[in-house]
C-alpha atoms as a PDB file:
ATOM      1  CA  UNK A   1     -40.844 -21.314 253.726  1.00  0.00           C
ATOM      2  CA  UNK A   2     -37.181 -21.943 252.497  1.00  0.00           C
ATOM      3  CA  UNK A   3     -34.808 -19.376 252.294  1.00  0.00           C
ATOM      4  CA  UNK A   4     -31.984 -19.080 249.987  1.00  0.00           C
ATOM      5  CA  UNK A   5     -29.130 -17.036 251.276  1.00  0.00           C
ATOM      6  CA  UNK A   6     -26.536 -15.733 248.611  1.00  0.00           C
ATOM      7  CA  UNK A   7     -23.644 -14.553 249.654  1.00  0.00           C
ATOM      8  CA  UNK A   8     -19.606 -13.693 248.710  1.00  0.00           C
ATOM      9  CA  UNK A   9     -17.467 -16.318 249.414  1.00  0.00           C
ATOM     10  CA  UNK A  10     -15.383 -13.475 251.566  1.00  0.00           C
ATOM     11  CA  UNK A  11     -18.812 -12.805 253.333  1.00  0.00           C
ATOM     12  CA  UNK A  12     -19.732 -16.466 254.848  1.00  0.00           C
ATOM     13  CA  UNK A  13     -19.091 -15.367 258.369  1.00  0.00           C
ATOM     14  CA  UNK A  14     -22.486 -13.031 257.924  1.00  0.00           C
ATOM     15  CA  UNK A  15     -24.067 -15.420 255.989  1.00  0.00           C
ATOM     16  CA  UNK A  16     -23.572 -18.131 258.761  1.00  0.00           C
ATOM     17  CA  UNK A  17     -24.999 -16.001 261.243  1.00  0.00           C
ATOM     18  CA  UNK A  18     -27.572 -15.478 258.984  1.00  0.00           C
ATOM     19  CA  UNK A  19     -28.464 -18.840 258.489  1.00  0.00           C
ATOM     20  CA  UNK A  20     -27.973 -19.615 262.428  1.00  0.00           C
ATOM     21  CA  UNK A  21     -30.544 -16.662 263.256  1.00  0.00           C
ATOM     22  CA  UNK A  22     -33.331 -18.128 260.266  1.00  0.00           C
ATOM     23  CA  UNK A  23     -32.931 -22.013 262.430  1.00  0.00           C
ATOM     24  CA  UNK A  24     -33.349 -19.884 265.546  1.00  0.00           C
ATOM     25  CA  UNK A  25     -36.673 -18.471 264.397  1.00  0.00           C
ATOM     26  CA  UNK A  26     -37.741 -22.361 263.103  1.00  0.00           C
ATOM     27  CA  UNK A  27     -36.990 -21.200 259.003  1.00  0.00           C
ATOM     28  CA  UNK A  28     -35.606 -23.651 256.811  1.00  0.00           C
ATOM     29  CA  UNK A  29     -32.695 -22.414 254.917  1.00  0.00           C
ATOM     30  CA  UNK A  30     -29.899 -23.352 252.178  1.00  0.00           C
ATOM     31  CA  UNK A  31     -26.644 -21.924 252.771  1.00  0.00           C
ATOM     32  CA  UNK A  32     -23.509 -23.305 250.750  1.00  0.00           C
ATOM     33  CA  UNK A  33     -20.901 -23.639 253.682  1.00  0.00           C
ATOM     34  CA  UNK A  34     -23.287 -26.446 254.417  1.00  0.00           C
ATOM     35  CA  UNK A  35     -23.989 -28.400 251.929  1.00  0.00           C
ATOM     36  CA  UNK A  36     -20.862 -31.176 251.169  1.00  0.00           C
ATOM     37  CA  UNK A  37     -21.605 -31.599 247.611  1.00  0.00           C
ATOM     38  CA  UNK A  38     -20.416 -28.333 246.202  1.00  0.00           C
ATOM     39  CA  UNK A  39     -16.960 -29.494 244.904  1.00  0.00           C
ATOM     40  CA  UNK A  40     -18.249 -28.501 241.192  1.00  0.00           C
ATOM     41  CA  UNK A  41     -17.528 -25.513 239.035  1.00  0.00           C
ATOM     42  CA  UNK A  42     -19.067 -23.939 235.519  1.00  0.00           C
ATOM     43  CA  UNK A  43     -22.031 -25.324 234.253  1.00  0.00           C
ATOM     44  CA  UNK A  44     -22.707 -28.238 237.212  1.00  0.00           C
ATOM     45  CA  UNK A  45     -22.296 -25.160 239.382  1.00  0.00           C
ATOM     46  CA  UNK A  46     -24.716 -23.207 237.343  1.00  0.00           C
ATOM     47  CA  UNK A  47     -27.382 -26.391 237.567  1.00  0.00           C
ATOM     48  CA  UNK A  48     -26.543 -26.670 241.577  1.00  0.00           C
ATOM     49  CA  UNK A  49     -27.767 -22.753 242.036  1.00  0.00           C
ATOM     50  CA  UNK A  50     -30.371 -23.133 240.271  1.00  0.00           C
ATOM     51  CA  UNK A  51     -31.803 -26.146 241.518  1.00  0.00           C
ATOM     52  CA  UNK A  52     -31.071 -25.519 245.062  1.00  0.00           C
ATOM     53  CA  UNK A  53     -33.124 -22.348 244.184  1.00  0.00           C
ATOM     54  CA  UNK A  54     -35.816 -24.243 242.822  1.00  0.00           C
ATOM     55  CA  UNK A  55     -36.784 -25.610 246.598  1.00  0.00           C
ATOM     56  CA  UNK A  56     -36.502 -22.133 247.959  1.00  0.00           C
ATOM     57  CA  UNK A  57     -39.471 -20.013 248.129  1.00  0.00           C
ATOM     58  CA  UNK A  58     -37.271 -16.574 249.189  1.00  0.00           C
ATOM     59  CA  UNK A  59     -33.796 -15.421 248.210  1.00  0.00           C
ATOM     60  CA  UNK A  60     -32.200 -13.355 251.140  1.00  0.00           C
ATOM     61  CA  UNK A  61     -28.937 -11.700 249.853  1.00  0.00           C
ATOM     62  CA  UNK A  62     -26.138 -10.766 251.776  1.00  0.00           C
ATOM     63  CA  UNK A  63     -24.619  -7.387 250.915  1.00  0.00           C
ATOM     64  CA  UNK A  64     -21.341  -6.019 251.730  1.00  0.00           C
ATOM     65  CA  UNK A  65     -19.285  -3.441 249.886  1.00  0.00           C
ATOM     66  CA  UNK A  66     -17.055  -6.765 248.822  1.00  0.00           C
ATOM     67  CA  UNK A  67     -20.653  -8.144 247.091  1.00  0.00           C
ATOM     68  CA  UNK A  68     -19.631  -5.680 244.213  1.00  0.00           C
ATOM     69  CA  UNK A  69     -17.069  -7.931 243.191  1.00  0.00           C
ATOM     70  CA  UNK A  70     -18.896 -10.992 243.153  1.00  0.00           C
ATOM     71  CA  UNK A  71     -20.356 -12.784 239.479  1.00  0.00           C
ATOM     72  CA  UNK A  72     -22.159 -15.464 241.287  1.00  0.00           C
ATOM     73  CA  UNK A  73     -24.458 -12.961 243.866  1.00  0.00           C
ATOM     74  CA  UNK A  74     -26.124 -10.945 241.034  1.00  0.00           C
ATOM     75  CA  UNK A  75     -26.688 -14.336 238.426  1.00  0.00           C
ATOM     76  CA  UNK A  76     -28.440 -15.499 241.760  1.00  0.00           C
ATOM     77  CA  UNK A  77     -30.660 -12.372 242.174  1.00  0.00           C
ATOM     78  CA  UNK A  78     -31.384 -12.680 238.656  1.00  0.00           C
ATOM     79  CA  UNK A  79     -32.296 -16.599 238.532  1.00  0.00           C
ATOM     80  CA  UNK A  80     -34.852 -15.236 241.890  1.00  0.00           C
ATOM     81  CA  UNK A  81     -36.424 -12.385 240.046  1.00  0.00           C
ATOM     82  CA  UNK A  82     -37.432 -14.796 237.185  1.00  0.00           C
ATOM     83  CA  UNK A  83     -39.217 -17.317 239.396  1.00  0.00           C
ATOM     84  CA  UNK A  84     -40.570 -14.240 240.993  1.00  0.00           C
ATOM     85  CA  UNK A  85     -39.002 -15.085 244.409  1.00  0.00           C
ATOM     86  CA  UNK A  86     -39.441 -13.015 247.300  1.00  0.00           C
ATOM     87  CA  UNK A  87     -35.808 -10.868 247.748  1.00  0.00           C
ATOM     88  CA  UNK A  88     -34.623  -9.306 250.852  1.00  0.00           C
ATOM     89  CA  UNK A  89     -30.868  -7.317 251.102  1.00  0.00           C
ATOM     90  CA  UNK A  90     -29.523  -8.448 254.363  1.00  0.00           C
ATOM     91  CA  UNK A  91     -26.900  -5.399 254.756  1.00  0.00           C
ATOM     92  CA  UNK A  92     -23.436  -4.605 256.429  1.00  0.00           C
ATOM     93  CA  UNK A  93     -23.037  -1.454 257.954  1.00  0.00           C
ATOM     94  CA  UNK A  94     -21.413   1.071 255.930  1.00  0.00           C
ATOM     95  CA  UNK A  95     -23.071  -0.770 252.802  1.00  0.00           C
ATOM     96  CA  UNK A  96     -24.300   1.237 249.598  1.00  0.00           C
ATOM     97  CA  UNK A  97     -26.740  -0.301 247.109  1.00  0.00           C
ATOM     98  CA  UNK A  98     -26.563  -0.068 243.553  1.00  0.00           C
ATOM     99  CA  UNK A  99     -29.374   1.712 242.541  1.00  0.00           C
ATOM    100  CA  UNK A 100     -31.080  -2.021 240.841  1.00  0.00           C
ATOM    101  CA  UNK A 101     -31.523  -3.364 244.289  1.00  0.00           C
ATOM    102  CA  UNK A 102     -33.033  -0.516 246.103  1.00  0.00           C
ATOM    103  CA  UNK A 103     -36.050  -1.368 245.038  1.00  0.00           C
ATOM    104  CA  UNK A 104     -35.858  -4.904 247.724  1.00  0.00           C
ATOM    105  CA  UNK A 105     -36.556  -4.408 251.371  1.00  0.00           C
ATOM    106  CA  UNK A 106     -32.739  -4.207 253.284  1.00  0.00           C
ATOM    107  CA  UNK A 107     -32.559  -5.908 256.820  1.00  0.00           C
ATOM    108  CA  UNK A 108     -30.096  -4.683 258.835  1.00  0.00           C
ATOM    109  CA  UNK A 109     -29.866  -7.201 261.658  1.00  0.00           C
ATOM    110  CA  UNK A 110     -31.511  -9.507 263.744  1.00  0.00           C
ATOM    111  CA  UNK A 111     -34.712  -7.431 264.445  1.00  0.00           C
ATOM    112  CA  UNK A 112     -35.459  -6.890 261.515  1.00  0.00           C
ATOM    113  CA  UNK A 113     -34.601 -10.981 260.039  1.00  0.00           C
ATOM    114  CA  UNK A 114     -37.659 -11.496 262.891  1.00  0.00           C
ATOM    115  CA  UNK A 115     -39.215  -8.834 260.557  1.00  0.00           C
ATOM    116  CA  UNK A 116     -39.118 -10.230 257.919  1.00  0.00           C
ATOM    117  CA  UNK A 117     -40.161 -14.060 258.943  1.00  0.00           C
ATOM    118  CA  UNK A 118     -42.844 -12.852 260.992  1.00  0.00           C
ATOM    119  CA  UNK A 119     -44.663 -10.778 257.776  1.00  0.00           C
ATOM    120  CA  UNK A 120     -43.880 -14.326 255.709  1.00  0.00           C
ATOM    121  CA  UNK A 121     -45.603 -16.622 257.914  1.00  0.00           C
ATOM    122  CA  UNK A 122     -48.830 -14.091 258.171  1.00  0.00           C
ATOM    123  CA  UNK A 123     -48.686 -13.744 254.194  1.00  0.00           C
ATOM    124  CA  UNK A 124     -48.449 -17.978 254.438  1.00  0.00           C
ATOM    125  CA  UNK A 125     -51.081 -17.929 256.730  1.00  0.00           C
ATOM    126  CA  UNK A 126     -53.598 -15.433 255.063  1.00  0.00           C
ATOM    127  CA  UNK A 127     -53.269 -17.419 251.978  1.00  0.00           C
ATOM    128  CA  UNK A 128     -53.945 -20.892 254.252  1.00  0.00           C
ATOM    129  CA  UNK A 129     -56.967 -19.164 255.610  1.00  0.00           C
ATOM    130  CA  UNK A 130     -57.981 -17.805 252.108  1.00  0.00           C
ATOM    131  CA  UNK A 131     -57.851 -21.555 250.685  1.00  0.00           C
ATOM    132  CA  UNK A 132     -59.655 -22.707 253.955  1.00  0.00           C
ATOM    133  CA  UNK A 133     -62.690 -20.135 253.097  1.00  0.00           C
ATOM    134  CA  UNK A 134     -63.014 -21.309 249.248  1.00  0.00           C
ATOM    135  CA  UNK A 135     -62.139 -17.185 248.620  1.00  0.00           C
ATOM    136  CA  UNK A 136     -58.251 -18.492 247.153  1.00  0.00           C
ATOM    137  CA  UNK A 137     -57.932 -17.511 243.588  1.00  0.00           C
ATOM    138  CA  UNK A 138     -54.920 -19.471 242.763  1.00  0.00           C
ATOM    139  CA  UNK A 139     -55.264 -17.631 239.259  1.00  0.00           C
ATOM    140  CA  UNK A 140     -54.404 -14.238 241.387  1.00  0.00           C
ATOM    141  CA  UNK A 141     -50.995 -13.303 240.113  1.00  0.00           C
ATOM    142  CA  UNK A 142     -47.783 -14.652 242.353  1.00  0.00           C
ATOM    143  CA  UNK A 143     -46.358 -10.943 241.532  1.00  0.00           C
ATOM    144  CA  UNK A 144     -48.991  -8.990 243.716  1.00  0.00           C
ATOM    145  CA  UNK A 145     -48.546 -11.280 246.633  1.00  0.00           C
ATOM    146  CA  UNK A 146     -45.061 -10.436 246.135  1.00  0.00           C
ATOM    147  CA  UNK A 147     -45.714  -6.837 246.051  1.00  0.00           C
ATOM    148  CA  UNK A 148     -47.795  -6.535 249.099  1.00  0.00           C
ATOM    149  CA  UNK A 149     -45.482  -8.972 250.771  1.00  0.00           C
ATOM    150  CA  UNK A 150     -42.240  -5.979 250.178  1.00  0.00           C
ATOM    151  CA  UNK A 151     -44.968  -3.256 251.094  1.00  0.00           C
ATOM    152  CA  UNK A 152     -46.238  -5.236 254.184  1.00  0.00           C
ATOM    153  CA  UNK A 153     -42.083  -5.564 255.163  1.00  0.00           C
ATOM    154  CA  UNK A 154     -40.740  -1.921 254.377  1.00  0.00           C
ATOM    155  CA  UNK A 155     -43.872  -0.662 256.134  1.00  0.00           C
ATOM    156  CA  UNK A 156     -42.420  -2.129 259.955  1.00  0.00           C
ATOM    157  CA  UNK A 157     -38.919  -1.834 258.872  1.00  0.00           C
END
């Protein structure tokens, strides 16, 4: 499990924390504050994103009312709902969705990031365990794992 966390530049403080929180609980992550070789804008930025999302296997987006503003967040959610990543909304208080990304569980703080890892690691697990049994069927479609993965979160949120 890698998690991508998108994020307004105005909003890094959260998305630190974030990030801080996933290492706590053992999760690889990609957060740009960290990564030195963003000096690049336009179309290298473009290929950056989306290769850095390429390694991830969940996008976790960080919402504040100053995400509204923000070109880069959405392009992000929409490179992640192509490769049929995982999503989560990682909220500020006070935050209102836009009706598109109600449908995506929303953690609200620390509890629920533990949430959230804890139903990804059994989904990981179920699948190892699956494979282990000869019952896999790597034919099964990526979208209904996703599906029961968001059902499987909202339902202990």
């Amino acid at each position: 499990m890698k998690v991508f966390i998108s994020h307004k530049k105005e909003d890094e403080l959260v998305a630190l924390d974030v990030f801080l929180n996933l290492k706590e609980l053992k999760v690889d992550a990609y957060l740009d504050l960290i990564d030195s070789g963003i000096e690049f804008k336009g179309e290298l930025l473009t290929e950056h994103i989306k290769r850095k999302l390429n390694e991830c296997t969940d996008i976790l987006v960080v919402l504040t009312e100053k995400t509204k503003l923000s070109w880069w967040v959405p392009f992000e959610i929409g490179m992640a709902s192509q490769k049929e990543l995982p999503i989560v909304n990682y909220l500020s208080e006070g935050t209102s969705l836009p009706d598109y990304l109600e449908y995506w569980p929303r953690l609200k703080n620390a509890g629920d990031l533990s949430k959230y890892i804890a139903i990804n690691k059994k989904q990981e697990s179920d699948i190892l365990l699956e494979k282990a049994m000869g019952s896999f069927n790597k034919y099964a479609s990526y979208e209904n794992r996703t599906e029961k993965f968001y059902k499987d979160l909202k339902a202990v949120l």
